[in-house]
Structures are given as C-alpha cells and as structure tokens.
N, C-alpha and C. Protein backbone atom coordinates (compact mmCIF):
# COMPACT_ATOMS: atom_id res chain seq x y z
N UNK A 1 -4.08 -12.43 -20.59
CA UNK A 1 -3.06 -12.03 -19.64
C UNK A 1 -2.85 -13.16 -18.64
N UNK A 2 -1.12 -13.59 -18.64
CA UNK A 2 -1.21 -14.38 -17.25
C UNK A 2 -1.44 -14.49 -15.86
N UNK A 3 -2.00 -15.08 -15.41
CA UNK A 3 -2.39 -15.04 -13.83
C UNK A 3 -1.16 -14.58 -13.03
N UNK A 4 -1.12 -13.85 -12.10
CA UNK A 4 0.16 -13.12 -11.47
C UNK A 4 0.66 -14.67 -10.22
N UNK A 5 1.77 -14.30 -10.43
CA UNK A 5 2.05 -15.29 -9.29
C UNK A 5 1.91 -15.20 -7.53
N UNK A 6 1.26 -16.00 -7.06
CA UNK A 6 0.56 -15.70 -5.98
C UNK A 6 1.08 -16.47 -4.63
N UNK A 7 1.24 -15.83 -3.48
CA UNK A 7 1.60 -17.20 -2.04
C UNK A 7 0.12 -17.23 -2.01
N UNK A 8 -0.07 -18.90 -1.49
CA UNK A 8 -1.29 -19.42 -1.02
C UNK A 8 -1.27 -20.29 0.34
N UNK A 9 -0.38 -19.91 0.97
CA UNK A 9 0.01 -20.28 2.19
C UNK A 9 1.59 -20.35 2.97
N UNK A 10 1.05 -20.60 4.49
CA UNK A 10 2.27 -20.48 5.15
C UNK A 10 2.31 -22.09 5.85
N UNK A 11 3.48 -22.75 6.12
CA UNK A 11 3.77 -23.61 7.30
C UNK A 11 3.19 -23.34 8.27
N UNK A 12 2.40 -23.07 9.38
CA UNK A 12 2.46 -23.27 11.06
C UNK A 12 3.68 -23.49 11.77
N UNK A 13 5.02 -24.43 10.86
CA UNK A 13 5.95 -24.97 11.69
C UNK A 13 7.03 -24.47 11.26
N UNK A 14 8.13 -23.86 11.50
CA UNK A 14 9.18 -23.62 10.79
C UNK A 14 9.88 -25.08 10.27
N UNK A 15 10.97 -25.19 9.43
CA UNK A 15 11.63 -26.42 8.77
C UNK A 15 12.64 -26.64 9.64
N UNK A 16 13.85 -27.86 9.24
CA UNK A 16 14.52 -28.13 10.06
C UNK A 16 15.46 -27.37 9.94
N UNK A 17 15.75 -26.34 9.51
CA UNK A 17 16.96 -25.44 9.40
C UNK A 17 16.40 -23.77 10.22
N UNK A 18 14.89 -23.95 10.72
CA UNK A 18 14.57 -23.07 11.38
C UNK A 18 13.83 -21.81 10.82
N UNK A 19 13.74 -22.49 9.57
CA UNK A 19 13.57 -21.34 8.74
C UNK A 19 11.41 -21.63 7.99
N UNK A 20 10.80 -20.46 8.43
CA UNK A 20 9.09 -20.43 7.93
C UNK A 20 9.19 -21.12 6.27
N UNK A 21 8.21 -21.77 6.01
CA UNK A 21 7.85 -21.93 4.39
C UNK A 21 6.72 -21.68 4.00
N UNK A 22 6.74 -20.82 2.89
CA UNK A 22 6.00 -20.32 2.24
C UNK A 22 5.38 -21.20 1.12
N UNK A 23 4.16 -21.21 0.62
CA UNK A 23 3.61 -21.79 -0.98
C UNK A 23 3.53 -21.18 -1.59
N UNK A 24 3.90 -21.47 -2.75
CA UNK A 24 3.21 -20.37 -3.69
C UNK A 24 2.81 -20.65 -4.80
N UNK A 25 1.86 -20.09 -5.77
CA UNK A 25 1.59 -21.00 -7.02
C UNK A 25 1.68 -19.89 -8.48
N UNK A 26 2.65 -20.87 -8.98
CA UNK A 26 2.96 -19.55 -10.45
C UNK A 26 1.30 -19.68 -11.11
N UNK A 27 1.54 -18.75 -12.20
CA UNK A 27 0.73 -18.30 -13.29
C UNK A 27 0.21 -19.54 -13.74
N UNK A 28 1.34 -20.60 -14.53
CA UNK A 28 0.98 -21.96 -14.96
C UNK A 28 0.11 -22.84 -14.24
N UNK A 29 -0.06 -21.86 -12.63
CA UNK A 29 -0.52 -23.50 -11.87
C UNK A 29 0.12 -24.17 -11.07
N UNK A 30 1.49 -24.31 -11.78
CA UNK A 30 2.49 -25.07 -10.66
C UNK A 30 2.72 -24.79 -9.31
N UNK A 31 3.22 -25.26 -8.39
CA UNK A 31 3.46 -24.78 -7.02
C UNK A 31 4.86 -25.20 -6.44
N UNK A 32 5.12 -24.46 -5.89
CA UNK A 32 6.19 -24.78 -5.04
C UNK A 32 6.59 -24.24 -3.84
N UNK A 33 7.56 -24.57 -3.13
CA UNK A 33 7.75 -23.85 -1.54
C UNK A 33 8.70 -22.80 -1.14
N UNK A 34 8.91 -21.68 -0.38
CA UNK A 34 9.83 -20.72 -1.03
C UNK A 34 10.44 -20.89 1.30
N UNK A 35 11.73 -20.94 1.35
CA UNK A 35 12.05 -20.99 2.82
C UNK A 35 12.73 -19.12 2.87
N UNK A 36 11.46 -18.77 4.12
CA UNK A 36 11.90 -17.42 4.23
C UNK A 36 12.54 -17.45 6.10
N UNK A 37 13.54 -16.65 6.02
CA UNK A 37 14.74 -16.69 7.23
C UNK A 37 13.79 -16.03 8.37
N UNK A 38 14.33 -15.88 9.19
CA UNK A 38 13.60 -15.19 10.53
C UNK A 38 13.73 -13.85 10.38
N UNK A 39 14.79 -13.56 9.92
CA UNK A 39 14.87 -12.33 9.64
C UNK A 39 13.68 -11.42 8.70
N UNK A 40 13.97 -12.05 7.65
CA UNK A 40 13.27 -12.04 6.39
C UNK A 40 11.76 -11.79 7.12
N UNK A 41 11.44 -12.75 7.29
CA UNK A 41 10.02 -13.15 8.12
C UNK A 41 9.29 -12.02 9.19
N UNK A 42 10.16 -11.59 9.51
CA UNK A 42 10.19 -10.10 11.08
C UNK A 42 9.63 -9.19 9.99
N UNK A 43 10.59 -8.51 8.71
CA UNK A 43 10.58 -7.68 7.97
C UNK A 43 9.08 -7.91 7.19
N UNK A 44 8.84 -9.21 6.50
CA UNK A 44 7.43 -8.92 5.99
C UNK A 44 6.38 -9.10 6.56
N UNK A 45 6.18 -9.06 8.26
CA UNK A 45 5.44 -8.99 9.30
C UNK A 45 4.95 -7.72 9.54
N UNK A 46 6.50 -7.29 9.59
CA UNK A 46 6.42 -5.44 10.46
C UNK A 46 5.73 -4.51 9.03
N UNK A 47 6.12 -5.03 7.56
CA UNK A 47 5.42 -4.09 6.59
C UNK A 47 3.81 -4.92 6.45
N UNK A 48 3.35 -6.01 6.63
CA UNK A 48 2.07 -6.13 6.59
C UNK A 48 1.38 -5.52 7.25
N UNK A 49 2.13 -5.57 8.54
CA UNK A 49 0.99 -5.06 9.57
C UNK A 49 0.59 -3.40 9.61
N UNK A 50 1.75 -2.67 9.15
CA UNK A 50 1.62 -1.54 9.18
C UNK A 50 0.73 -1.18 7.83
N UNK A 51 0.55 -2.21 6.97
CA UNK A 51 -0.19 -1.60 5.79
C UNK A 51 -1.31 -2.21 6.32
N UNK A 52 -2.19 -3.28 7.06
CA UNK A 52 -2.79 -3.52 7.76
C UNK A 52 -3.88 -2.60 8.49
N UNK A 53 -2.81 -1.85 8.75
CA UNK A 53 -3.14 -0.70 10.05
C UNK A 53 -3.82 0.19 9.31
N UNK A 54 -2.62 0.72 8.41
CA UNK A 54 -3.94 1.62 7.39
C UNK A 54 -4.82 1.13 6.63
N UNK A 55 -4.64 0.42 6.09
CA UNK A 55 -6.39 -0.21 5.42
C UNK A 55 -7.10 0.28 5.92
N UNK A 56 -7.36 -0.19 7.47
CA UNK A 56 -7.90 -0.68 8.77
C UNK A 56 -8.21 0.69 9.14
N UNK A 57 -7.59 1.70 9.03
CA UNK A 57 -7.76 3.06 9.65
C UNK A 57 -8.66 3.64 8.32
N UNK A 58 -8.55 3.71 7.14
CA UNK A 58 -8.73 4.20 5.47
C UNK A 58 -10.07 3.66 5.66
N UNK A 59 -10.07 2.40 5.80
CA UNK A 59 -12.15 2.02 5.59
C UNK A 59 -12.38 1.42 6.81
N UNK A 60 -12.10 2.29 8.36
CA UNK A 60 -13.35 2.26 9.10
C UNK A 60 -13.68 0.87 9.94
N UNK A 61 -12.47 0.01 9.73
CA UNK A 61 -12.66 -1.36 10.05
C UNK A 61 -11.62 -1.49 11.49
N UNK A 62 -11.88 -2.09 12.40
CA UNK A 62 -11.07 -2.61 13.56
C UNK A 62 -10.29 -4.19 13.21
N UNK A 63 -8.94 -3.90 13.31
CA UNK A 63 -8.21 -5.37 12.87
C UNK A 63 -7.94 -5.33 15.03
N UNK A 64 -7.69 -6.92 15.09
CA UNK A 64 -6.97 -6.84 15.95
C UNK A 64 -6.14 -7.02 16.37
N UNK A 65 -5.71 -6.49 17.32
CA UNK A 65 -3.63 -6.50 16.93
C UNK A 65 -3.29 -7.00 18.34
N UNK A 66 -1.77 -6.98 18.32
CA UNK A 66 -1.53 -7.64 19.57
C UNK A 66 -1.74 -6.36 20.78
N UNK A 67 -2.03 -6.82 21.62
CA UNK A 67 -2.21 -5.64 22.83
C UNK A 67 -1.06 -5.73 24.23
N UNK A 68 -0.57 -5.10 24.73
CA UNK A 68 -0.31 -4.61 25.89
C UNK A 68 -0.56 -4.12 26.93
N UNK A 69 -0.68 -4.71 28.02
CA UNK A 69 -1.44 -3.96 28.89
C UNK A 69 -0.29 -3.32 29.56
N UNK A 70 -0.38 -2.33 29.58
CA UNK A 70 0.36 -0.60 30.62
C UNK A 70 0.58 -0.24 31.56
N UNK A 71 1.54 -0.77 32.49
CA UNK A 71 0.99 -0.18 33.78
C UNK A 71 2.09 1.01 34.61
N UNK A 72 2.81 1.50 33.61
CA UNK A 72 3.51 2.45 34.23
C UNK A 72 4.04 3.31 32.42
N UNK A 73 4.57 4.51 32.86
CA UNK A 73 5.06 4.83 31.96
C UNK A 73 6.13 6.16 32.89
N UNK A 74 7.08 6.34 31.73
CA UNK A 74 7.96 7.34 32.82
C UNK A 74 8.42 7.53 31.43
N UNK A 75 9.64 8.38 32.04
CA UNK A 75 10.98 8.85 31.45
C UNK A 75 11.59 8.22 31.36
N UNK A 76 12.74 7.53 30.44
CA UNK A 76 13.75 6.72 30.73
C UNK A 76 15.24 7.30 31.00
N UNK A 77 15.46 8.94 30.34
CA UNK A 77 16.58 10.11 30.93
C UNK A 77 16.28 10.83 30.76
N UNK A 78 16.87 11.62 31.53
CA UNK A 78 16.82 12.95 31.46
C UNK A 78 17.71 13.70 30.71
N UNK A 79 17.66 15.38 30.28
CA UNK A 79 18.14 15.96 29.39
C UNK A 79 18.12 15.70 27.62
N UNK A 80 18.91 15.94 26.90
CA UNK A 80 18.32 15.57 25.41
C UNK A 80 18.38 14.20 24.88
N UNK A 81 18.44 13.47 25.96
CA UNK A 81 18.52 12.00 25.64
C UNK A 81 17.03 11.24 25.90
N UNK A 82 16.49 12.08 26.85
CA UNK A 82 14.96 11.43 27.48
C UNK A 82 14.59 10.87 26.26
N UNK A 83 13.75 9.53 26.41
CA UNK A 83 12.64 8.75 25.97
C UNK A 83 11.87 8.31 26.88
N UNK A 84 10.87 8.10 25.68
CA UNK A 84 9.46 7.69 27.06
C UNK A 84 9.72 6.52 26.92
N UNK A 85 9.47 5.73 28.67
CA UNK A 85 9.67 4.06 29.03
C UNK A 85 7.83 3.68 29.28
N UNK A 86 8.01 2.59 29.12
CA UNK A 86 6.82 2.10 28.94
C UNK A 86 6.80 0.92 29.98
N UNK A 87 6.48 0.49 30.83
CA UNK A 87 6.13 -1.00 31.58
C UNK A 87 4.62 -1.54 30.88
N UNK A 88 5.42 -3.03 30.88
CA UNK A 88 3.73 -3.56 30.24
C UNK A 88 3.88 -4.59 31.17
N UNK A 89 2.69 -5.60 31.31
CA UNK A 89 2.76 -6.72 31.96
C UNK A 89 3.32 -8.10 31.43
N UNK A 90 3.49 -7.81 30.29
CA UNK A 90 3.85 -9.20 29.20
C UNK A 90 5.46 -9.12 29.16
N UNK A 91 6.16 -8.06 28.95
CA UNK A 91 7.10 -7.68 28.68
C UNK A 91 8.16 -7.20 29.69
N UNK A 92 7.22 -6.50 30.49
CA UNK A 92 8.74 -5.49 31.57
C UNK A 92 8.45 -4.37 31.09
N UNK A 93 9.85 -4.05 30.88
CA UNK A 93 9.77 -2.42 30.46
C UNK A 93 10.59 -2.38 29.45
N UNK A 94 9.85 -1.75 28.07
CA UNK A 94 10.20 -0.86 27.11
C UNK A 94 10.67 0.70 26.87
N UNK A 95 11.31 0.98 25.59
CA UNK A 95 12.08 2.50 26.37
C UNK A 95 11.53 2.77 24.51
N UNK A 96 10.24 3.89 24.26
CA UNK A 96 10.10 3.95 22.71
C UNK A 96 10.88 5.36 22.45
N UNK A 97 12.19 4.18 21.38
CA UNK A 97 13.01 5.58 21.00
C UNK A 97 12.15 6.36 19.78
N UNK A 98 12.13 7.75 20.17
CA UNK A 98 11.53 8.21 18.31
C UNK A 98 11.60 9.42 18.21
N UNK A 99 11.94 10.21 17.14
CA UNK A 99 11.67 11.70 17.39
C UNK A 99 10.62 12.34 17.88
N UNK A 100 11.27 13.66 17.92
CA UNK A 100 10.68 14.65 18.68
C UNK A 100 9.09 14.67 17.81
N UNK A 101 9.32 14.97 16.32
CA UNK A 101 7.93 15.09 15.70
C UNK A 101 7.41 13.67 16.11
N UNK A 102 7.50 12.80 16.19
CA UNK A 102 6.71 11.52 16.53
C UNK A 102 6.47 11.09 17.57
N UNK A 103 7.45 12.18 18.84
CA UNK A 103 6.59 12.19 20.31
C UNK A 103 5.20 13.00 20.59
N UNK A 104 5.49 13.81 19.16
CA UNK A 104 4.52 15.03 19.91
C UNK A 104 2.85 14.33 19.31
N UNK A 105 3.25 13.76 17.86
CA UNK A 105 1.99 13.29 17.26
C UNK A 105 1.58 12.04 18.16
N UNK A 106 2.38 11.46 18.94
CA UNK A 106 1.56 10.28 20.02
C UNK A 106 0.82 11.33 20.91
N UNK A 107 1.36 12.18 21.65
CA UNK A 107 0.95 13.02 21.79
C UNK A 107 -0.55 13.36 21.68
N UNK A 108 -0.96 14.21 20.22
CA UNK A 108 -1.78 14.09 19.62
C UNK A 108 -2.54 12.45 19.38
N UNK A 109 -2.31 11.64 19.14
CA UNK A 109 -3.16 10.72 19.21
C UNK A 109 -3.56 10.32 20.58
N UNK A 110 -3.11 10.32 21.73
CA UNK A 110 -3.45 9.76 23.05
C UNK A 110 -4.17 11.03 23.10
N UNK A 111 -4.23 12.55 23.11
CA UNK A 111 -5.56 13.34 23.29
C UNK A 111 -6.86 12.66 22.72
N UNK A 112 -6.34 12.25 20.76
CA UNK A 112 -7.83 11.73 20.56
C UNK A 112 -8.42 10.40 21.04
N UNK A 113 -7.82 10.04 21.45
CA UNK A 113 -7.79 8.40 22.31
C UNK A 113 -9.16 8.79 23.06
N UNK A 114 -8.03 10.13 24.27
CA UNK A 114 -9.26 10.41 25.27
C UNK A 114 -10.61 10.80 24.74
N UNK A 115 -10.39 11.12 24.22
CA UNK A 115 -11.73 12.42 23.59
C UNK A 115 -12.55 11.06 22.83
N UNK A 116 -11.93 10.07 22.32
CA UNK A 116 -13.59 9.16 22.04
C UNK A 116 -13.68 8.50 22.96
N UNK A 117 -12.51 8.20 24.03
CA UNK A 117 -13.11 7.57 25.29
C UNK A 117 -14.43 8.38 25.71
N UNK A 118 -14.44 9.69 26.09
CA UNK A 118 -15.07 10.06 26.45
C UNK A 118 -16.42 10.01 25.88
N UNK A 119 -16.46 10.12 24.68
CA UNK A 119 -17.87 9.93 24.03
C UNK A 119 -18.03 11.25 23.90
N UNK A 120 -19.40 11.60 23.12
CA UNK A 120 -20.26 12.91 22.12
C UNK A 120 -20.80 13.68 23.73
N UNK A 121 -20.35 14.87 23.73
CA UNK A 121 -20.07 15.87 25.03
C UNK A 121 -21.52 16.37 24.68
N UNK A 122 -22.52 16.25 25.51
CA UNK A 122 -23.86 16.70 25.31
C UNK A 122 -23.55 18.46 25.72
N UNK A 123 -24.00 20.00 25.29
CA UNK A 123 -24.10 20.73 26.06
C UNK A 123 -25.78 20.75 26.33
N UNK A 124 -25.35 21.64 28.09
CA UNK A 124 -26.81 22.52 28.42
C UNK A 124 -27.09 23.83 28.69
C-alpha cells in the first residue's frame, strides 16, 4: 500500500504575495510547497483547534490555548436581541453572538468551572 500523502511543515513567514506555505511530501517521496491564503489558513486553524480541543477533552490531556484575561462581562442589549459582551484586556470588548441552547450550556460549563475550582467538598 502507498504511503498517504502527508504536510511536513509550515513557513514561519508568509511569501511575497502574503500568502503561508505549506510542505508536503507525496507517497513517492517527492516534495513540494502548497501557498495557502489567509483565509484558507483562519479556516484550517479554527477546525484544528477545535478538534484539538476534543482530543484534549476525550483523553484527559491539557493543550494550551490562547487565554484571555476578563475583566468585565455584561449585556450587550436588551430585549430579544441581548448577547453577552465580554471585556478582555488584550482585546477591548467582545459581544459572543450564539444561541439560546449555547448560552445556556456555557452556562452549564461555567457552573462546572466553579465546582472544580472549588475542589472535593469534604462533609461533617
């Protein structure tokens, strides 16, 4: 069976047209360079990382990701338009649009956030 064709690296630098390059090396061995757009580049970022994430969540392992530090959070409107706004220190302020089921499961995850902040609740 032939060897699958594989990337074996990235540039550090984008090219002169602005655009990341990729390596890659066929089945035969050969190699060559593949120029992926910024665009392009955003898109197979945002699906690595999110498959990343689950690995990372699936076997138990901590990746580390980029962080934000928080220092306000609000409403950004009111009535059926509200989203939650976010202030970070890197950024300013963010406004995360998302549904209702995916406010409520942050929701649910910032409870379990707290609850291992807190640590194993001894009773007496």
């Amino acid at each position: 069976m032939p060897l699958a064709n594989r990337v074996i690296g990235v540039d550090p630098k984008p090219n002169e047209d602005g655009d990341n390059v990729i390596k890659v090396i066929l089945g035969d061995e050969s190699r060559f360079d593949v120029a992926i757009d910024l665009g392009a580049a955003q898109m197979l970022v945002e699906i690595l990382q999110r498959r990343l994430v689950l690995w990372a969540h699936k076997s138990a392992k901590n990746l580390r990701l980029p962080q934000f530090a928080i220092t306000e959070i609000d409403v950004s409107h009111k009535g059926p338009d509200a989203q939650l706004m976010v202030t970070t220190s890197q950024i300013g302020v963010v406004v995360a649009v998302m549904s209702d089921e995916l406010l409520r499961k942050a929701r649910q995850e910032t409870d379990r956030v707290l609850t291992y902040r807190s640590g194993p609740q001894t009773k007496q």
